[in-house]
Protein backbone atom coordinates (compact mmCIF):
# COMPACT_ATOMS: atom_id res chain seq x y z
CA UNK A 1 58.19 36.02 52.34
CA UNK A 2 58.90 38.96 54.62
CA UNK A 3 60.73 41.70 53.16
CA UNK A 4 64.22 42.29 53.28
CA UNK A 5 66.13 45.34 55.13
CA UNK A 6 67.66 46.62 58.23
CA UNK A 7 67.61 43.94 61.20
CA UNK A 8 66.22 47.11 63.04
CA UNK A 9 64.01 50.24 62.16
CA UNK A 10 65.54 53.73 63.65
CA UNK A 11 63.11 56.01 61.45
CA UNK A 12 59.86 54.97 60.32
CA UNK A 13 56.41 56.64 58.82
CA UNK A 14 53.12 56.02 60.21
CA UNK A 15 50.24 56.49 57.72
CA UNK A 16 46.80 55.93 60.13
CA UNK A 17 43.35 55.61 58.51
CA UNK A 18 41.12 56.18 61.02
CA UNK A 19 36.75 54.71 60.81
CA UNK A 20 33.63 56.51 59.97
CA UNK A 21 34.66 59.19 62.11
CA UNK A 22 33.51 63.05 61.96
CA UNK A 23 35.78 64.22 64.33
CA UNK A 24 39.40 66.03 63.25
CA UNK A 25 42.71 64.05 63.60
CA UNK A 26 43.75 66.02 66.80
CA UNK A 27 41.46 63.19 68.75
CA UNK A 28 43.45 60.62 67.99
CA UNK A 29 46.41 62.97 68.49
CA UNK A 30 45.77 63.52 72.26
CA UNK A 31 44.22 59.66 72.30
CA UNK A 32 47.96 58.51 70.99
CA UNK A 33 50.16 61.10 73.10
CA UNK A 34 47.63 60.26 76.57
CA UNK A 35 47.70 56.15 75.95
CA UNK A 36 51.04 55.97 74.62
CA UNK A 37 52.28 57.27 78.51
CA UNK A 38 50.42 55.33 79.89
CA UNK A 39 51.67 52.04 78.18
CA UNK A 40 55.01 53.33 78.30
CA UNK A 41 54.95 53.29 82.39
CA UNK A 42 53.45 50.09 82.56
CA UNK A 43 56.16 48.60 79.91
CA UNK A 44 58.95 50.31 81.30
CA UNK A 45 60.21 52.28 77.92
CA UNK A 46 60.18 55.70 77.14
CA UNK A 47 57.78 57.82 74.35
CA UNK A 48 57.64 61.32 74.06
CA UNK A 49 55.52 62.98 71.52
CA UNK A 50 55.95 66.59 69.67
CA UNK A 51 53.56 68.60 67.24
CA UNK A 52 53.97 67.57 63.44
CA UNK A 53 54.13 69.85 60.70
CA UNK A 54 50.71 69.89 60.08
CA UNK A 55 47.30 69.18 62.65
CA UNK A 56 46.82 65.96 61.26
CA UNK A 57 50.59 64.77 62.14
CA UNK A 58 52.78 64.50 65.03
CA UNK A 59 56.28 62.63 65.75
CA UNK A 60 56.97 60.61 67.78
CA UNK A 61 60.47 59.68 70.00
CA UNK A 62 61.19 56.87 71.86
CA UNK A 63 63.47 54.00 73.36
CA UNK A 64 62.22 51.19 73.53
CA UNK A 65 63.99 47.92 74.30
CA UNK A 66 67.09 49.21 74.19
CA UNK A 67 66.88 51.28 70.91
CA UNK A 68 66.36 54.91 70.19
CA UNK A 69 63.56 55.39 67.38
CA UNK A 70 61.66 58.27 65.46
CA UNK A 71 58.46 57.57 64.49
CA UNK A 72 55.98 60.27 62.19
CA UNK A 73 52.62 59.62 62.49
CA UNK A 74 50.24 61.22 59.97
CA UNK A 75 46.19 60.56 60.16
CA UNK A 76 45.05 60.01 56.63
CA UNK A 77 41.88 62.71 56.69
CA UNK A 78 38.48 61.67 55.32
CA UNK A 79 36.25 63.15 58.07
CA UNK A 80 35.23 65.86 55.68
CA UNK A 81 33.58 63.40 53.26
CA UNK A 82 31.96 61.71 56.42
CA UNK A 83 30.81 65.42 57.81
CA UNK A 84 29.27 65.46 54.36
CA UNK A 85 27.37 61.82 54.13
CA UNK A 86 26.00 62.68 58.15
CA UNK A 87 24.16 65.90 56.93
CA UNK A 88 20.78 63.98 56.08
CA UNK A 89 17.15 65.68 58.29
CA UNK A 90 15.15 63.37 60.22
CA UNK A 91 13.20 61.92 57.18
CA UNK A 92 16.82 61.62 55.17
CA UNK A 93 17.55 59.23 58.16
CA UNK A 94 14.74 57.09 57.79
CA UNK A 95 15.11 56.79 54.27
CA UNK A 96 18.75 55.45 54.27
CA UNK A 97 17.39 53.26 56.65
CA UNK A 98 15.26 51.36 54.48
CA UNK A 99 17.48 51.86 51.47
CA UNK A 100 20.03 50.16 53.23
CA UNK A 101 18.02 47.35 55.52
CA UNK A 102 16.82 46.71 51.41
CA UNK A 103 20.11 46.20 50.00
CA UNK A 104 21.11 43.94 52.69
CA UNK A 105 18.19 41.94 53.11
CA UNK A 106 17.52 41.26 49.25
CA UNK A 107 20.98 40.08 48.17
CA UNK A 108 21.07 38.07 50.86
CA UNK A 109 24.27 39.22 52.02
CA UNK A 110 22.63 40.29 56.03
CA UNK A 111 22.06 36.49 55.87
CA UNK A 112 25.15 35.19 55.18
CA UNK A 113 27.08 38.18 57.39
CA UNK A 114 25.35 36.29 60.60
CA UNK A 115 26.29 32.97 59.61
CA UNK A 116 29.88 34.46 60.19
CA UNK A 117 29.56 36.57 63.33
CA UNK A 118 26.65 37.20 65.05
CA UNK A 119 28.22 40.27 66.98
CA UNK A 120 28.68 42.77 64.35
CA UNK A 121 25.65 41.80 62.82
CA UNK A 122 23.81 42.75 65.79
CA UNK A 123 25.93 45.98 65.79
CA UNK A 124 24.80 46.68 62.61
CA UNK A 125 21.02 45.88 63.58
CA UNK A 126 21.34 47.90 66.45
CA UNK A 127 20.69 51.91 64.75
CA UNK A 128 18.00 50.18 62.44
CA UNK A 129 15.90 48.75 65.86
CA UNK A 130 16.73 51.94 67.85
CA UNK A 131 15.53 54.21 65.14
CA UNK A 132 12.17 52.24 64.75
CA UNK A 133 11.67 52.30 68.40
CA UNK A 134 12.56 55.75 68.82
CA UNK A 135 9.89 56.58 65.91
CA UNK A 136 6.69 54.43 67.55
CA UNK A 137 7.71 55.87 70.78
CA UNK A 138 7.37 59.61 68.72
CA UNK A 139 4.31 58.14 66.95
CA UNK A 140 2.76 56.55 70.08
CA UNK A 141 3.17 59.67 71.99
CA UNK A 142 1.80 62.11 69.99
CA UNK A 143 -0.57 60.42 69.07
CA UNK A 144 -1.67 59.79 72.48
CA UNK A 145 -1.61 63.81 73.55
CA UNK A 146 -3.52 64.53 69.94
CA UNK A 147 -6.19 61.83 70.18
CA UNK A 148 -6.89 63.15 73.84
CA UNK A 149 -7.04 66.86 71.97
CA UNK A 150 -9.28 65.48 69.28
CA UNK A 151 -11.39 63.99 71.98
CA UNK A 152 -11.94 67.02 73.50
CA UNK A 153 -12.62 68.95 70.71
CA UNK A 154 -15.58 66.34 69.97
CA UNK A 155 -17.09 66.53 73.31
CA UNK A 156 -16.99 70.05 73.21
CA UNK A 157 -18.24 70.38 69.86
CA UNK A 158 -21.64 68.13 71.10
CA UNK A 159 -21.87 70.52 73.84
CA UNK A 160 -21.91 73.84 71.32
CA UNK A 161 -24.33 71.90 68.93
CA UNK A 162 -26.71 71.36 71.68
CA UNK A 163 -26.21 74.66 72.68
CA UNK A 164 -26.56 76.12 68.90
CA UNK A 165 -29.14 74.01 67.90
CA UNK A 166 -27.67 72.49 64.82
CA UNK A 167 -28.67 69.27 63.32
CA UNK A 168 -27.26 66.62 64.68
CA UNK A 169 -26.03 64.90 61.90
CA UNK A 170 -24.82 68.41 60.31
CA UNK A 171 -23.23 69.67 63.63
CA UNK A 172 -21.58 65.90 64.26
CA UNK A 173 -19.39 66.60 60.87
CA UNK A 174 -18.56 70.16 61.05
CA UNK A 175 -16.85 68.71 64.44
CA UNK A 176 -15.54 65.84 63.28
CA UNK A 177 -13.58 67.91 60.84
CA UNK A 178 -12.38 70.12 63.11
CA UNK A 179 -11.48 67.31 65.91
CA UNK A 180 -9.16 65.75 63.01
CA UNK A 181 -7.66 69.15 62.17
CA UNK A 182 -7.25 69.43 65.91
CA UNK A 183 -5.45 65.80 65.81
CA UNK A 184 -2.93 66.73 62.87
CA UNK A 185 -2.06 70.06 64.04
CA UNK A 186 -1.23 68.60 67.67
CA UNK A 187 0.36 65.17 66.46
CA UNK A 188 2.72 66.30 64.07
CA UNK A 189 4.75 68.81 65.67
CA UNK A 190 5.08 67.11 68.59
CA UNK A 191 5.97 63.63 66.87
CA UNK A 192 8.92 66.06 65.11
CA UNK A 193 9.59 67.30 68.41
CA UNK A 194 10.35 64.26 70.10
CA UNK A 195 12.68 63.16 66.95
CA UNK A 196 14.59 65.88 67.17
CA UNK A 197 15.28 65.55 71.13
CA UNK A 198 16.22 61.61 70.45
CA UNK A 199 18.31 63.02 67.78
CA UNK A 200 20.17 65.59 69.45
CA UNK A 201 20.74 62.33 72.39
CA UNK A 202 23.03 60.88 69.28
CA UNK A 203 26.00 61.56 71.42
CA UNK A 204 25.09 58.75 73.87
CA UNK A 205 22.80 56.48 71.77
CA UNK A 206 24.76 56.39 68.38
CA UNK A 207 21.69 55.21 66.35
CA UNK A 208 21.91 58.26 63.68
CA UNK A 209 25.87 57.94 63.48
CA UNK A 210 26.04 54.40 62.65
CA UNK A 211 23.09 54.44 60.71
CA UNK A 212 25.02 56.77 58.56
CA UNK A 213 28.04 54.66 58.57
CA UNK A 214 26.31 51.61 57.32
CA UNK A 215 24.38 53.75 54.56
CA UNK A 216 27.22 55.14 53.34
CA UNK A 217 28.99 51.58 52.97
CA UNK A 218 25.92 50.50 51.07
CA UNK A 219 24.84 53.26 48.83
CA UNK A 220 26.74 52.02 45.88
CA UNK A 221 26.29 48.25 46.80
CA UNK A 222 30.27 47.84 48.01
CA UNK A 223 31.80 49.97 45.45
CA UNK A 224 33.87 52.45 46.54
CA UNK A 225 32.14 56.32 46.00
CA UNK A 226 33.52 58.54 44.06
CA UNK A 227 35.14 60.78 46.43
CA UNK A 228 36.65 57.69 47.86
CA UNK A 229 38.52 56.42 45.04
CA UNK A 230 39.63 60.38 44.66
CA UNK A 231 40.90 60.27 48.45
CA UNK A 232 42.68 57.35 47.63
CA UNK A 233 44.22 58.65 45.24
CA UNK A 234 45.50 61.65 47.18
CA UNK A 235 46.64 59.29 49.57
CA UNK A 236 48.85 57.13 47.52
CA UNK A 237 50.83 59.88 46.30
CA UNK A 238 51.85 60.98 49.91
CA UNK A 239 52.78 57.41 50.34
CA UNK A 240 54.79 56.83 47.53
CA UNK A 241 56.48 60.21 48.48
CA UNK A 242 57.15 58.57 51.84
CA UNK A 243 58.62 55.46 50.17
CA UNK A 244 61.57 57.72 48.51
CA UNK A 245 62.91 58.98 51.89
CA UNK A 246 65.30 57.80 53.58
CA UNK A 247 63.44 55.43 56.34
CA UNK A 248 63.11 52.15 57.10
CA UNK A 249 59.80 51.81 57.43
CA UNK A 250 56.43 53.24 55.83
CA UNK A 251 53.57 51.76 58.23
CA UNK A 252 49.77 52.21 57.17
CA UNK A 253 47.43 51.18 60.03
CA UNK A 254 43.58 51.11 58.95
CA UNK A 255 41.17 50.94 61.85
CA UNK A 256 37.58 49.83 61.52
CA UNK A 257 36.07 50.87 58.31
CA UNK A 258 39.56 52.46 57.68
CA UNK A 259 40.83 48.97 57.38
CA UNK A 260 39.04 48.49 53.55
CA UNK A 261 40.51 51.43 52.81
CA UNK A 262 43.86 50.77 53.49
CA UNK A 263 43.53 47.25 51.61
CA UNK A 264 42.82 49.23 48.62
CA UNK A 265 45.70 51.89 49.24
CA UNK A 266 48.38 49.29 49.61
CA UNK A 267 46.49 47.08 46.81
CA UNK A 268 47.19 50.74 44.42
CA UNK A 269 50.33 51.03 45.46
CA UNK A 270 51.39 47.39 44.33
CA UNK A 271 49.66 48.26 41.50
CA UNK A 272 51.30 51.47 40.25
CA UNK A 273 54.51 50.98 41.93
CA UNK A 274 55.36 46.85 41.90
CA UNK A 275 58.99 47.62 43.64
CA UNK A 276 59.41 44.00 44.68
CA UNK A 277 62.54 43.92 46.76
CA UNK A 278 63.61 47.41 46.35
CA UNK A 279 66.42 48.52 49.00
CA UNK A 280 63.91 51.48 50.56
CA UNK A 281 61.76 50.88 53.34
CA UNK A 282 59.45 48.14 54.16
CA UNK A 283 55.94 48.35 53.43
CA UNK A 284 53.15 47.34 56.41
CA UNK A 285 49.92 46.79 56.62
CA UNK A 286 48.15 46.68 59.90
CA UNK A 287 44.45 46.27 59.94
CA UNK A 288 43.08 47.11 63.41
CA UNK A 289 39.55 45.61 64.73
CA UNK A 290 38.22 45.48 61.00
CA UNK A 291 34.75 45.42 59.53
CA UNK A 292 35.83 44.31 55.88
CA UNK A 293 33.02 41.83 55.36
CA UNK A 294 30.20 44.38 55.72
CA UNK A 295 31.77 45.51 52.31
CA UNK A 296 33.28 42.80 50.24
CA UNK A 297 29.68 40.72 50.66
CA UNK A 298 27.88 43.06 48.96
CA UNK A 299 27.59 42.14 44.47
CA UNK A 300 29.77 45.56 43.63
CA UNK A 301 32.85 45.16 46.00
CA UNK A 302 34.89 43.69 43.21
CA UNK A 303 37.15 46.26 43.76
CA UNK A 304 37.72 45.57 47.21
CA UNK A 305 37.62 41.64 46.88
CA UNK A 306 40.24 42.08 43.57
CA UNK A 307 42.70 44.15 46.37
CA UNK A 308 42.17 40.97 48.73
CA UNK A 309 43.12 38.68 46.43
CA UNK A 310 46.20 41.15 45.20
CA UNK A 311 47.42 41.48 49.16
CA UNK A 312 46.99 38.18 49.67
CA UNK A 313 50.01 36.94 48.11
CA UNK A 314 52.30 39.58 47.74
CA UNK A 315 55.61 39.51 48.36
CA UNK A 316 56.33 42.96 48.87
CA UNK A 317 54.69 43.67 51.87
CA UNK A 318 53.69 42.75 55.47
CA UNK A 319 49.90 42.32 56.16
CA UNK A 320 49.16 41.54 60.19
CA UNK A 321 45.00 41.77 61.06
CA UNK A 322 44.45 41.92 64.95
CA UNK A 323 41.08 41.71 66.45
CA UNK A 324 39.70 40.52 69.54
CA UNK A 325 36.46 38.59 70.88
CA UNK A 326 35.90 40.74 73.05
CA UNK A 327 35.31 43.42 70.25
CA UNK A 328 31.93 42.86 69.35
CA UNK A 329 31.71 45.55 66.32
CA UNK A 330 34.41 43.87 64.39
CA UNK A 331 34.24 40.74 62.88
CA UNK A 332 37.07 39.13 65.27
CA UNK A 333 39.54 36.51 63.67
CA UNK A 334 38.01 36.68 60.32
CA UNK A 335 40.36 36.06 57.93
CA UNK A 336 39.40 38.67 55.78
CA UNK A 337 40.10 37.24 52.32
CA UNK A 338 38.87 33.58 53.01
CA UNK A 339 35.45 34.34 54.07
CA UNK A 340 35.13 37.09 51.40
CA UNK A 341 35.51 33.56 49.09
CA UNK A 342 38.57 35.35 46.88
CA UNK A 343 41.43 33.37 48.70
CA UNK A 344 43.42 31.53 45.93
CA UNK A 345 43.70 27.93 45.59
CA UNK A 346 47.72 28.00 46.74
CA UNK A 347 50.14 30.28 47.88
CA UNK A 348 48.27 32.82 50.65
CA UNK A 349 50.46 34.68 52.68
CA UNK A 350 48.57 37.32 54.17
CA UNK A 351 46.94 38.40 56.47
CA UNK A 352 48.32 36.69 59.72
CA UNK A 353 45.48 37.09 61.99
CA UNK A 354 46.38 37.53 65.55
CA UNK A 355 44.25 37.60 68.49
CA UNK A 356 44.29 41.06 70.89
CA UNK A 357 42.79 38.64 73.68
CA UNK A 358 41.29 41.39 75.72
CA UNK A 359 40.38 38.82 78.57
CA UNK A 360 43.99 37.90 78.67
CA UNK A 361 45.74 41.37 78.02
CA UNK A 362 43.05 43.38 80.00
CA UNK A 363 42.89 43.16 83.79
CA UNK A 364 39.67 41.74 85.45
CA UNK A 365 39.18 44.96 86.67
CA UNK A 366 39.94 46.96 83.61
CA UNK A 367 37.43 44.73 82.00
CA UNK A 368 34.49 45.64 84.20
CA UNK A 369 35.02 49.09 84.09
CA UNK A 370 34.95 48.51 80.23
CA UNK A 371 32.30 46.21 79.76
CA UNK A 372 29.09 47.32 78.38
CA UNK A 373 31.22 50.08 76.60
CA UNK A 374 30.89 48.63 73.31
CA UNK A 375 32.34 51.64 71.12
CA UNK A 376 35.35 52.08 73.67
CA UNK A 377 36.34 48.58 73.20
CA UNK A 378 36.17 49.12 69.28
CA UNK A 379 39.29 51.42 70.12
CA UNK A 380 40.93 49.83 72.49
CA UNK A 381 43.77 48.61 69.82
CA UNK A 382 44.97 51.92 70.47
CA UNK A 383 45.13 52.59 73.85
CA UNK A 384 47.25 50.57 76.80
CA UNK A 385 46.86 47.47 78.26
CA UNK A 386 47.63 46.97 81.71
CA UNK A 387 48.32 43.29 80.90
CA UNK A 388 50.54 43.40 77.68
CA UNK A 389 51.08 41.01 75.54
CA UNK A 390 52.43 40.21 71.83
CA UNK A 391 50.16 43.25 70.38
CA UNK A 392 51.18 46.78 71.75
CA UNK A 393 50.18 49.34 69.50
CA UNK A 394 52.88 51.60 70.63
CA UNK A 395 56.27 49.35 70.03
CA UNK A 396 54.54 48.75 66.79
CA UNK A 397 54.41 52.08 65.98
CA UNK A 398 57.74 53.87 67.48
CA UNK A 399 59.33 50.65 68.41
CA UNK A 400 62.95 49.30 66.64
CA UNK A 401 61.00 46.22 65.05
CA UNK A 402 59.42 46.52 61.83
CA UNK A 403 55.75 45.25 61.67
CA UNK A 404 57.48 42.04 60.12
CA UNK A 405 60.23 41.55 62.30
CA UNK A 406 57.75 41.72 64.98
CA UNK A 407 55.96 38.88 64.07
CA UNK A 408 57.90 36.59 61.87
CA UNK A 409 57.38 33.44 62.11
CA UNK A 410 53.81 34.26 63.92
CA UNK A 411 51.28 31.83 62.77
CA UNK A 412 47.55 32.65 62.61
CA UNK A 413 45.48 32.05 65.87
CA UNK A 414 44.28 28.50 65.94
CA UNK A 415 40.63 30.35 66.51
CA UNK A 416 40.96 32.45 62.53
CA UNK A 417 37.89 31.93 60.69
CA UNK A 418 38.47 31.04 57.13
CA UNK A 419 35.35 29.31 55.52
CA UNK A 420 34.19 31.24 52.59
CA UNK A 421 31.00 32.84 53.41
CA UNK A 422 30.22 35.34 50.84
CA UNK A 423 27.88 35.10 48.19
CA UNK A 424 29.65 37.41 45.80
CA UNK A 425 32.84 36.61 44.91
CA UNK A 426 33.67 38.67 41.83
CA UNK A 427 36.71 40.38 41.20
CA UNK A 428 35.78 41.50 37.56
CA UNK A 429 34.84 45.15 37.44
């Protein structure tokens, strides 16, 4: 049931939680204020935008189809406690690599994440292979340069004893001993070297980044850490504050591994505030190219599966999921609650799970330039598409529909995935 209200939204909130990202909230700024003219020229509507009150906000004006609309948009910040998790050396690195490739592997949850998409499984495989490779490409090279050293040292070291007139079998030791010296003091600064150059190539390989990401997922075996549930916390409050003015529409968009989190923000707010059919705003959930499964499979996400469950019937809100195939680091037209095996027996509602279909909304030649650009099509739900369709992030956002309005009546694409594929399913804490 969608909620009820104002046949059309005139003022409306925008609460954005962005991925594992380090960066500040002024890149999606400029990303928002450079895409949102560009869509705006190809749909033939206005958008303006102006600073906010604060660097992670800005408003937004537009018209669009006929009606004139102001739109805040405030990035939920957790890029500090990301800064924090990425601050592991080398060695940290390869450590959270095989904590992590451990806790996946053993509860069987890697397993039964590939029996429901291969794609972001791969994605997810991707930092573990490039870091191994990257490290017997270190090993295999310095190893090389100091085996040729300790060579050398050896050859001259039979030289000198012939020339000395040691024993052999003394003079063949002392050198032997010094040749491996020789070996350890050539391969291991120049096996760190060449880890720190691949490192400090992060920018266009991506191996350390999203090793992090998926280590910090996994530390606590899909519970939330502690500095999460705190940031949540924060975060509701500035909600509920939002939900007392007078709007028409509070909007919380979670993108990527933002998209957990804002399940469990709207799941608290149910919670602590259960305002059914109150006469303020409408409450939205949009869930943007989402990785929820790499969480809610693992045994101690009962606190993300018990917010599934929660969203999945309630009432009070909207709850629209878009993906696309052509995204192949989210898990596309998973239907988040079904395959995380909490869906109840009767009665789901939510999410509606809609297709971006980038080979549909994309041109053929936007698509080349695009393809192979695997972390730019992770974002394209919020940039233009030069071949709208249904989903434009930008009428969603400062346009006079509400997320619900938009889509009522919208089924689920014929192509959602729904079979129940995790092996935990607890919701008990």
């Amino acid at each position: 049931m969608l909620p009820r209200g104002k046949s059309t939204v005139s003022k409306r909130r925008v609460f954005y939680i962005p991925g594992y990202d380090p960066y500040p909230p002024r890149r999606y700024r400029e990303l928002y204020r450079t895409e949102s003219a560009k869509q705006a020229e190809i749909s033939g509507y206005r958008i303006e935008q102006k600073a906010g009150h604060s660097e992670t906000g800005w408003k937004v004006r537009a018209e669009i189809e006929g009606e004139r609309v102001q739109s805040t948009v405030d990035v939920l910040v957790w890029n500090d406690l990301v800064q924090s998790s990425m601050r592991a050396g080398i060695a940290g690195t390869y450590l959270s690599l095989l904590k992590t490739s451990w806790i996946y592997i053993s509860t069987g949850t890697l397993r039964r994440l590939t029996w429901l998409a291969k794609g972001p499984v791969l994605a997810a495989l991707y930092p573990i292979f490039m870091l191994l490779g990257q490290l017997f490409l270190a090993v295999a090279a310095a190893a090389t340069l100091a085996s040729f050293a300790g060579w050398v040292t050896l050859t001259v070291g039979a030289a000198m004893n012939r020339l000395l007139g040691m024993a052999p079998d003394t003079g063949h030791w002392v050198w032997l001993l010094v040749g491996g010296a020789v070996f350890w003091v050539i391969f291991l600064p120049i096996c760190l070297s060449i880890l720190r150059w691949f490192k400090s190539k992060d920018d266009k390989t991506f191996a350390y980044y999203l090793m992090h990401d998926y280590a910090y997922t996994a530390k606590k075996r899909g519970a939330y850490p502690d500095e999460i549930e705190a940031r949540l916390h924060e975060f509701r409050h500035r909600i509920e504050s939002a939900l007392r003015e007078d709007i028409d529409e509070v909007l919380i968009v979670g993108h990527s591994s933002g998209a957990q989190l804002a399940v469990s923000l709207v799941a608290d707010l149910l919670r602590e505030n259960p305002f059914g059919r109150h006469k303020g705003p409408k409450l939205s959930l949009l869930t943007l190219g989402q990785v929820i499964p790499m969480v809610s499979f693992l045994p101690n996400a009962d606190r993300l599966r018990r917010d599934l469950r929660l969203l999945s019937t309630a009432e009070q809100i909207t709850w629209i999921d878009i993906s696309a195939p052509g995204d192949g680091c989210s898990f596309a037209l998973s239907d988040p609650v079904a395959v995380s095996g909490v869906a109840p027996e009767k009665g789901q509602q939510w999410p509606t799970i809609i297709s971006a279909a980038f080979s549909k909304t994309l041109s053929q030649e936007r698509q080349k330039e695009l393809r192979h650009r695997y972390f730019r099509l992770h974002f394209q739900y919020l940039c233009a598409f030069d071949k709208p369709g249904e989903y434009d992030y930008f009428k969603i956002t400062a346009g006079p529909q509400s997320l619900g309005q938009r889509f009522r009546g919208r089924r689920s694409s014929v192509s959602r995935i729904d079979v129940a594929a995790s092996g935990f399913t607890s919701t008990v804490a």
